[in-house]
C-alpha atoms as a PDB file:
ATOM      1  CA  UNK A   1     -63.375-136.193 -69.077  1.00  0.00           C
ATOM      2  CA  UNK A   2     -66.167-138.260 -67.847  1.00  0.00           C
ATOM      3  CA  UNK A   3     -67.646-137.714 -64.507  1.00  0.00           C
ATOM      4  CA  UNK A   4     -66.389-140.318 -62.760  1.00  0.00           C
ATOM      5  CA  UNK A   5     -62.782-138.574 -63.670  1.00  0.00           C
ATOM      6  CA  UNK A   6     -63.751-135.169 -62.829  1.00  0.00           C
ATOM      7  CA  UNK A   7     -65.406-136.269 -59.209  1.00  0.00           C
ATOM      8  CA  UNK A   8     -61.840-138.215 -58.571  1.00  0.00           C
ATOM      9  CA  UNK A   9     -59.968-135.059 -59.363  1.00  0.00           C
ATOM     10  CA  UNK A  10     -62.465-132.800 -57.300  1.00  0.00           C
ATOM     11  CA  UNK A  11     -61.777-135.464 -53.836  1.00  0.00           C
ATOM     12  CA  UNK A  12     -57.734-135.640 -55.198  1.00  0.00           C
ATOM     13  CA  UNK A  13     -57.714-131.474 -54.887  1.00  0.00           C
ATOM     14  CA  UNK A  14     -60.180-131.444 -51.711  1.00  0.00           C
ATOM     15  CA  UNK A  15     -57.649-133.912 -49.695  1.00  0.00           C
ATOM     16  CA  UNK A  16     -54.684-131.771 -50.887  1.00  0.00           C
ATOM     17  CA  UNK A  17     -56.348-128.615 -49.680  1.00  0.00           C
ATOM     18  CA  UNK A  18     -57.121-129.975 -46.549  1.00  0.00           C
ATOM     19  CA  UNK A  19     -53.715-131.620 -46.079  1.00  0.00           C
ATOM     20  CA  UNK A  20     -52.560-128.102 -46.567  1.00  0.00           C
ATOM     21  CA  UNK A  21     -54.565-125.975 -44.593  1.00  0.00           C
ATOM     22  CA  UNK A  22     -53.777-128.874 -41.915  1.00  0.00           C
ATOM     23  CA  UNK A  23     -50.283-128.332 -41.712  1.00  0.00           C
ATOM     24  CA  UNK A  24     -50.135-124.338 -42.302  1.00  0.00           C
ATOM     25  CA  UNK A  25     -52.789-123.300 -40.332  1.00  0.00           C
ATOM     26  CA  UNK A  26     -51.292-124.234 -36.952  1.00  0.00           C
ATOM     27  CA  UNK A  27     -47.993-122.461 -37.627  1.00  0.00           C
ATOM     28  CA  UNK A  28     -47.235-120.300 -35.140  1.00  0.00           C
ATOM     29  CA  UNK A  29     -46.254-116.553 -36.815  1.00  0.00           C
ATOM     30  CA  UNK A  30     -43.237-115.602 -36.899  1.00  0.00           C
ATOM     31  CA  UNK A  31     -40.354-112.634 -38.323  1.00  0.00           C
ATOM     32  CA  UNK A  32     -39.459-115.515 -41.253  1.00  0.00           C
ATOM     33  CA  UNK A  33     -35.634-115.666 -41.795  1.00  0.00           C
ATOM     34  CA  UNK A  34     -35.176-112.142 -42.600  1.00  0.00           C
ATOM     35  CA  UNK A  35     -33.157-110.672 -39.148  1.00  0.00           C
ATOM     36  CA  UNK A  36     -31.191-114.054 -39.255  1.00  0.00           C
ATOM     37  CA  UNK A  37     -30.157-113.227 -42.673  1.00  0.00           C
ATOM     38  CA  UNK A  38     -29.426-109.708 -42.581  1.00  0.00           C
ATOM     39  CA  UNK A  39     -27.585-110.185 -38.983  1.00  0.00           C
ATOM     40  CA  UNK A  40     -25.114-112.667 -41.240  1.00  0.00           C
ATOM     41  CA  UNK A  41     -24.678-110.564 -44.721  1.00  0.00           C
ATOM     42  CA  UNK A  42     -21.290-108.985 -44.159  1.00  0.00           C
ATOM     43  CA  UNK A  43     -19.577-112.726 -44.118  1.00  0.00           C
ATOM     44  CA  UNK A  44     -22.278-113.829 -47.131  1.00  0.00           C
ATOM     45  CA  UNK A  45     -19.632-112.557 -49.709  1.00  0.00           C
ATOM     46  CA  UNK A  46     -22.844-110.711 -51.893  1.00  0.00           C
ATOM     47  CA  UNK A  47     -24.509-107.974 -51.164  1.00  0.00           C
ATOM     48  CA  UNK A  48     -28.352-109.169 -52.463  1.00  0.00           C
ATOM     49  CA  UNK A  49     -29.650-111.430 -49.541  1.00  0.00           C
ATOM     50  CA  UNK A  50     -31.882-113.956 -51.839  1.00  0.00           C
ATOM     51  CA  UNK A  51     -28.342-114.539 -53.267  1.00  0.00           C
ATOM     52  CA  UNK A  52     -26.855-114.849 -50.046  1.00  0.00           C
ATOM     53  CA  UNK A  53     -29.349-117.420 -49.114  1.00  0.00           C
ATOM     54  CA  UNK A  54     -29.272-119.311 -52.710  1.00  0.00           C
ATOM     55  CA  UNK A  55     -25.101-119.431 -53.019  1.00  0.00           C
ATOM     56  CA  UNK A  56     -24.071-119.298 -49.273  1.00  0.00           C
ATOM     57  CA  UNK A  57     -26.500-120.251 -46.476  1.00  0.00           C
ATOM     58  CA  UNK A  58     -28.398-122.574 -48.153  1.00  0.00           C
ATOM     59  CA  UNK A  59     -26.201-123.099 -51.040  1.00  0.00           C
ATOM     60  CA  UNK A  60     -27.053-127.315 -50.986  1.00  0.00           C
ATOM     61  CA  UNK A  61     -31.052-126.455 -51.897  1.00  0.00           C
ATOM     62  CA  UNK A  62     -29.437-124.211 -55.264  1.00  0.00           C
ATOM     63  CA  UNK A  63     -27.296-127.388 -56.055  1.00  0.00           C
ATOM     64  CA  UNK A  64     -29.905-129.984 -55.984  1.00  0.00           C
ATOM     65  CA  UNK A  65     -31.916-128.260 -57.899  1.00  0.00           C
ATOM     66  CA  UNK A  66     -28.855-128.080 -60.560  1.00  0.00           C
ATOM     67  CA  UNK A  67     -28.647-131.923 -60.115  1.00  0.00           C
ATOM     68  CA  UNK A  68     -32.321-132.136 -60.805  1.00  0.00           C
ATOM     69  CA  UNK A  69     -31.731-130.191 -63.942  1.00  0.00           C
ATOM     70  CA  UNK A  70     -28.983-132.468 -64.852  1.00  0.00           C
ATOM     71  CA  UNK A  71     -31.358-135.596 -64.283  1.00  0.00           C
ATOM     72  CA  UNK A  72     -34.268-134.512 -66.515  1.00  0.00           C
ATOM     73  CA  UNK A  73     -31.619-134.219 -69.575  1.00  0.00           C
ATOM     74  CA  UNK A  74     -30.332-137.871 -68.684  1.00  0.00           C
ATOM     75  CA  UNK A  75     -33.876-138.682 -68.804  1.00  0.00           C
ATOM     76  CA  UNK A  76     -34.864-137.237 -72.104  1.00  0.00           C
ATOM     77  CA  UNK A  77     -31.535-138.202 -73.404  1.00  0.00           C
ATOM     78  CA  UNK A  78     -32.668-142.166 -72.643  1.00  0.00           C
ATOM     79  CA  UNK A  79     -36.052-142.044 -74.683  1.00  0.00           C
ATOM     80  CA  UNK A  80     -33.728-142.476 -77.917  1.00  0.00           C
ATOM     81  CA  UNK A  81     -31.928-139.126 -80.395  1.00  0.00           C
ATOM     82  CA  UNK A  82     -34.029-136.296 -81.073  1.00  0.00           C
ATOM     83  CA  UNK A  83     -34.742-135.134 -84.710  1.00  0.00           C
ATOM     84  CA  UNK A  84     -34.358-131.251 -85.631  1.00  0.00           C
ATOM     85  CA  UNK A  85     -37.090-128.956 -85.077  1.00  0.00           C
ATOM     86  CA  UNK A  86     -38.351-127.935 -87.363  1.00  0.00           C
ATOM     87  CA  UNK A  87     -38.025-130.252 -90.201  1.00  0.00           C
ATOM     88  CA  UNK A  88     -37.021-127.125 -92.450  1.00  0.00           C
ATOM     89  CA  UNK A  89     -36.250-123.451 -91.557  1.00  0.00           C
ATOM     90  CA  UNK A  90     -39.099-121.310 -90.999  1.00  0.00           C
ATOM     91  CA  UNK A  91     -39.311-119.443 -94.460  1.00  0.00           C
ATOM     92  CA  UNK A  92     -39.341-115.310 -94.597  1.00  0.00           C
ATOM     93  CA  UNK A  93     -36.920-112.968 -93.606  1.00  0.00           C
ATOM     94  CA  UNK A  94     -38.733-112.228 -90.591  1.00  0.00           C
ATOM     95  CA  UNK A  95     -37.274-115.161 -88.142  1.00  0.00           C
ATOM     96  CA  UNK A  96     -33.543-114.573 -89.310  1.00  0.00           C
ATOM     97  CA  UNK A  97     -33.595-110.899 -88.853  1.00  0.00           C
ATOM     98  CA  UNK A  98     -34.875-111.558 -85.129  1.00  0.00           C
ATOM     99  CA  UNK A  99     -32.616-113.851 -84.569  1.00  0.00           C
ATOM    100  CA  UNK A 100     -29.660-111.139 -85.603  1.00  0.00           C
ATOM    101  CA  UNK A 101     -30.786-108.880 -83.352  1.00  0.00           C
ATOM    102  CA  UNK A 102     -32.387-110.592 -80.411  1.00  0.00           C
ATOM    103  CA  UNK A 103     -29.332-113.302 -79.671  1.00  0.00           C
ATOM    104  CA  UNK A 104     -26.347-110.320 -79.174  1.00  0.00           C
ATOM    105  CA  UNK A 105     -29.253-108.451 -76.976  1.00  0.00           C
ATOM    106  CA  UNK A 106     -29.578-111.695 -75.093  1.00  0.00           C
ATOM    107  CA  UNK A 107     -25.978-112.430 -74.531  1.00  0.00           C
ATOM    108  CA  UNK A 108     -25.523-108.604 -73.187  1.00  0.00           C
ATOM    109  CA  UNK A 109     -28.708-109.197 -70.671  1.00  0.00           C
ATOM    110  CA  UNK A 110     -28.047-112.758 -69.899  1.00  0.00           C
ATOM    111  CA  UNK A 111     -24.220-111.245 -68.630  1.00  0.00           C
ATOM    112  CA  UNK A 112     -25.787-108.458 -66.956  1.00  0.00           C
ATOM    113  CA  UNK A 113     -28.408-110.909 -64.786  1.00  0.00           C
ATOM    114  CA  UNK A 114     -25.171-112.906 -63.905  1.00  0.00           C
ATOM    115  CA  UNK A 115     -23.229-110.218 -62.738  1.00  0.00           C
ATOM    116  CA  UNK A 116     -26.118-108.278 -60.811  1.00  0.00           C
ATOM    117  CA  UNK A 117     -27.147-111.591 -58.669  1.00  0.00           C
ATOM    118  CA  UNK A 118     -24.499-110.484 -56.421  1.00  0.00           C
ATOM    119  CA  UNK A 119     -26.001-106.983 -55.659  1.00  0.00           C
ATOM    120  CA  UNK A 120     -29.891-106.967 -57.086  1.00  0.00           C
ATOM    121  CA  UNK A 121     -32.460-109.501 -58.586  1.00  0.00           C
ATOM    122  CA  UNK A 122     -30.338-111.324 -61.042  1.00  0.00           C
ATOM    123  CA  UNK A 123     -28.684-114.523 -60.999  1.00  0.00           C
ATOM    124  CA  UNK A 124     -27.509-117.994 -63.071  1.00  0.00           C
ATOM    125  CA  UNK A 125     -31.289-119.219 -62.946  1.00  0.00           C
ATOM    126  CA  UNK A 126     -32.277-116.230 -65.208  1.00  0.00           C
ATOM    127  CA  UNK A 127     -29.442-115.717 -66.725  1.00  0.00           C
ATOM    128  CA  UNK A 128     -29.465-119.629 -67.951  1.00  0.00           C
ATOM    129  CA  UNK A 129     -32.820-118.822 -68.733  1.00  0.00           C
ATOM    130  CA  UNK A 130     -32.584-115.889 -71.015  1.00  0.00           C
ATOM    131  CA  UNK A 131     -29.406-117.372 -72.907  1.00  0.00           C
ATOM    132  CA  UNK A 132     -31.391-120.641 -72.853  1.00  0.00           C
ATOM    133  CA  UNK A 133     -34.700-119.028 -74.557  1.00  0.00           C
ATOM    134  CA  UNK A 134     -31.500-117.191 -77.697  1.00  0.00           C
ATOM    135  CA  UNK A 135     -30.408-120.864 -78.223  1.00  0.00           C
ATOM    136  CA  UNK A 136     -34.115-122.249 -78.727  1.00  0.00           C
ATOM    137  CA  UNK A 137     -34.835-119.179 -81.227  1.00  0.00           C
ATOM    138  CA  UNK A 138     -31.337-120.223 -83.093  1.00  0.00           C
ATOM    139  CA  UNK A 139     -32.382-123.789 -83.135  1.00  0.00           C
ATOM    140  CA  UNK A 140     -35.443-122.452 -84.920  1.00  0.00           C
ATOM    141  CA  UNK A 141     -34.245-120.632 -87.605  1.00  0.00           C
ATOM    142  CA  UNK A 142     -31.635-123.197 -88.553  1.00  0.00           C
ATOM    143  CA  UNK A 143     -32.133-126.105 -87.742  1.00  0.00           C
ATOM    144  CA  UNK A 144     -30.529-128.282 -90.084  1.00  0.00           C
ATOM    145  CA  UNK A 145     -27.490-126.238 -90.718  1.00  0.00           C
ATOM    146  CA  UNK A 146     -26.245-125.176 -86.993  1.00  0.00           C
ATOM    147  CA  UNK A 147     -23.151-127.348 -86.454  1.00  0.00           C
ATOM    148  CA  UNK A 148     -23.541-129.608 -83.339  1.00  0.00           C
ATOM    149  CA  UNK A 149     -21.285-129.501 -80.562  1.00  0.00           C
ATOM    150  CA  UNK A 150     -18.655-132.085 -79.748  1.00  0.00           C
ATOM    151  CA  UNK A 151     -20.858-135.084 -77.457  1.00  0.00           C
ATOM    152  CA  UNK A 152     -17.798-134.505 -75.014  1.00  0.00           C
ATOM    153  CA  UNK A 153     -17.602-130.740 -74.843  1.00  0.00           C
ATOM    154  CA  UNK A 154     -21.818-130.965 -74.815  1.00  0.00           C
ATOM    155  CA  UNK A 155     -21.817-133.035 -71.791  1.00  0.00           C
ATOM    156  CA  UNK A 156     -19.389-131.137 -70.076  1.00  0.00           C
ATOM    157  CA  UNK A 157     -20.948-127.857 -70.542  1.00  0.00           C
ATOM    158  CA  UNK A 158     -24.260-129.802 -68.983  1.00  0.00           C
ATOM    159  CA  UNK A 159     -22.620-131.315 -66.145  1.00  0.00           C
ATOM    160  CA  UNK A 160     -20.283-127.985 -65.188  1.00  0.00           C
ATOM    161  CA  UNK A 161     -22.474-126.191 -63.039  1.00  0.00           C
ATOM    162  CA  UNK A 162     -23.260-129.419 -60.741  1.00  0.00           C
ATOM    163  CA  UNK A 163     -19.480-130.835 -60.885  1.00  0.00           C
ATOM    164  CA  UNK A 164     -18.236-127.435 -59.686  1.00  0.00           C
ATOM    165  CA  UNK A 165     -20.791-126.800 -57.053  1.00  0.00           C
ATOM    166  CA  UNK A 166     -20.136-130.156 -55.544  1.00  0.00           C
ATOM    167  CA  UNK A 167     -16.176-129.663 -55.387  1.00  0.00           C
ATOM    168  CA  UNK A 168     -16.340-126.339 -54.222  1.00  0.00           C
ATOM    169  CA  UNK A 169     -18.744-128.049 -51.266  1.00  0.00           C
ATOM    170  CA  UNK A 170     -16.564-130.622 -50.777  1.00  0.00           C
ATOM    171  CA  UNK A 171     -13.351-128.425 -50.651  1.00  0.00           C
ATOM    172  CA  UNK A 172     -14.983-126.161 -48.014  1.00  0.00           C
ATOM    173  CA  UNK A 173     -16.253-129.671 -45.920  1.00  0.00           C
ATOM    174  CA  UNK A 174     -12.316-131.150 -46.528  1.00  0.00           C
ATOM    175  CA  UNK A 175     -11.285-127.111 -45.263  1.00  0.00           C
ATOM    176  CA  UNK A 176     -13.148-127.100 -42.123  1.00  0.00           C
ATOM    177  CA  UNK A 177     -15.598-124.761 -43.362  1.00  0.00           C
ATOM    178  CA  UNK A 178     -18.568-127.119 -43.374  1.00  0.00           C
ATOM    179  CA  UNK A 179     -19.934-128.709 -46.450  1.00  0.00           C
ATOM    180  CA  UNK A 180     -21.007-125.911 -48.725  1.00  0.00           C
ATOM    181  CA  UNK A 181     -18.955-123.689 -46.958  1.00  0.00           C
ATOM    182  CA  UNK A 182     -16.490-120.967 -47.888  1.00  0.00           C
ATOM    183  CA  UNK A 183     -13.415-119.955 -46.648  1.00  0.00           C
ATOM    184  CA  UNK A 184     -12.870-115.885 -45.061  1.00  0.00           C
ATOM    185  CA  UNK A 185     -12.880-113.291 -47.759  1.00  0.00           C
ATOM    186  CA  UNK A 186     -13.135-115.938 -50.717  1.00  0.00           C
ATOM    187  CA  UNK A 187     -17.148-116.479 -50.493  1.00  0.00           C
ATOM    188  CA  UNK A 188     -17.530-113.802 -53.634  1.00  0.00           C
ATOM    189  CA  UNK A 189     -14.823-115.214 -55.548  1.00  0.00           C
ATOM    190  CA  UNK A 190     -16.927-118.646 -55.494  1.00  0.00           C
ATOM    191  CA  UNK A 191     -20.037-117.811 -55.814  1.00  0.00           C
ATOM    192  CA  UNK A 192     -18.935-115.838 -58.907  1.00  0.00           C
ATOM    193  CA  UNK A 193     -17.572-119.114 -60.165  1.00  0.00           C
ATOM    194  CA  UNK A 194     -20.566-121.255 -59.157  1.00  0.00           C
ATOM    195  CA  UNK A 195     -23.028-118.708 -60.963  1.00  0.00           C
ATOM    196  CA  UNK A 196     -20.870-118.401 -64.002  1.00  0.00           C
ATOM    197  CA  UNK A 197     -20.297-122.206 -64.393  1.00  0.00           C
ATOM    198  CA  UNK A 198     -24.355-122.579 -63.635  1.00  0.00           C
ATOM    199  CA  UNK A 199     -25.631-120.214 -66.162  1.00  0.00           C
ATOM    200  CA  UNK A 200     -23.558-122.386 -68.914  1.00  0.00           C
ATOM    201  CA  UNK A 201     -25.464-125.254 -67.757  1.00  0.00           C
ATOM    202  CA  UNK A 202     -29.017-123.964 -67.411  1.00  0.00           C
ATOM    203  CA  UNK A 203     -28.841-122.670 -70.934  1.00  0.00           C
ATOM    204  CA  UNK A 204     -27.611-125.967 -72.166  1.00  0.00           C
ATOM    205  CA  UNK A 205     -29.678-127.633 -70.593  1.00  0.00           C
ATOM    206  CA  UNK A 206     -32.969-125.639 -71.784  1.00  0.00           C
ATOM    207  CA  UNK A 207     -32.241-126.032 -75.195  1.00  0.00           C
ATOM    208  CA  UNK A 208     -31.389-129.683 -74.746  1.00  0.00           C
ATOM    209  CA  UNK A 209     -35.096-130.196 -73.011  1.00  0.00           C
ATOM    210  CA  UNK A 210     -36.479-128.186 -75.841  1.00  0.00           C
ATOM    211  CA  UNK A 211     -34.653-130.866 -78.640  1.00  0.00           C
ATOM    212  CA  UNK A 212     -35.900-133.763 -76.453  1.00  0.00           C
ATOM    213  CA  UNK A 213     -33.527-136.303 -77.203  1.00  0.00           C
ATOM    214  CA  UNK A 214     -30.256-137.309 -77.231  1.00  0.00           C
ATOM    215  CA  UNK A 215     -27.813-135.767 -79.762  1.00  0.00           C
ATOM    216  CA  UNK A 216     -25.878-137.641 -82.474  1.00  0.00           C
ATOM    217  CA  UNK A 217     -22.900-139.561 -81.694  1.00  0.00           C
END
């Protein structure tokens, strides 16, 4: 990096810091969100108050960051079809035997993190994540053989977590419940549904970030 680079970069981070300490420095301090949220639990539908903040009172901030998942695997999809990765299998024993016992482990934990969001630290986001890290481990120890999904049942697995959240937002605005909102007693049934549907996406969606292009037709 030549200096004229590095003393742009050192003003760029200087501004940004300042910009920063600008706007948090005069913020008044305050109890955060905390009484709000535990004053409102018992009609949350969960029992874990980050997921009764992430699925209920703010459930529109958890679904556009689905959409923004969505939109960076449109994006990578556009730059053209991706090739397998690796060109062969990685040779040895050593990657298949992981791979037969790390993927059923990661299945069992990935189900566990979905079904504890409701009640501790859990949730689609890791659960997507942990089934999303067994598919990129599968992808590398057989790459050329695994059999590729149907485009149709691909995209749909993608797009499920999104579609759903929107229509069970919509349903609620259509309801009288607000947008995003649930009706009496049913707020655990759809957040279930939401998470579920979510952690098929996030998963798919890792491992179709990790391939970087579009599949075959």
């Amino acid at each position: 990096m030549t200096r004229a680079a590095s003393l742009a970069c050192g003003v760029f981070a200087l501004l940004i810091g300042g910009l920063l300490a600008a706007v948090l420095l005069p913020l008044p301090d305050n109890a955060g969100l905390r009484a709000p949220v535990s004053e409102h639990m018992h009609v949350s539908g969960v029992d874990h108050p980050v997921t009764a903040v992430l699925l209920n009172f703010r459930a529109y901030d958890t679904f556009l960051e689905l959409g923004v998942l969505l939109l960076a695997v449109l994006g990578a999809w556009s730059l053209g079809r991706h090739t397998p990765l690796p060109a062969r299998p990685v040779p040895g024993p050593v990657m298949p035997g992981t791979i037969r016992l790390l993927v059923p482990v990661a299945v069992v934990i990935g189900v566990y993190l979905l079904w504890a969001g409701s009640h501790a630290p859990g949730g689609a986001f890791q659960a997507g994540a942990v089934l999303g890290a067994a598919g990129v481990l599968w992808v590398l120890s057989r790459p050329r053989d695994l059999p590729a999904p149907p485009p149709p049942l691909l995209r749909l697995g993608l797009a499920v977590g999104a579609v759903l959240f929107l229509a069970v937002g919509v349903a609620g605005l259509l309801l009288g419940f607000g947008f995003m909102g649930y009706a009496p007693g049913q707020a655990y049934v759809f957040i279930l549904l939401i998470e579920t549907a979510a952690t098929v996406s996030i998963a798919l969606t890792l491992v179709a970030l990790f391939l970087g292009g579009a599949p075959e037709k």
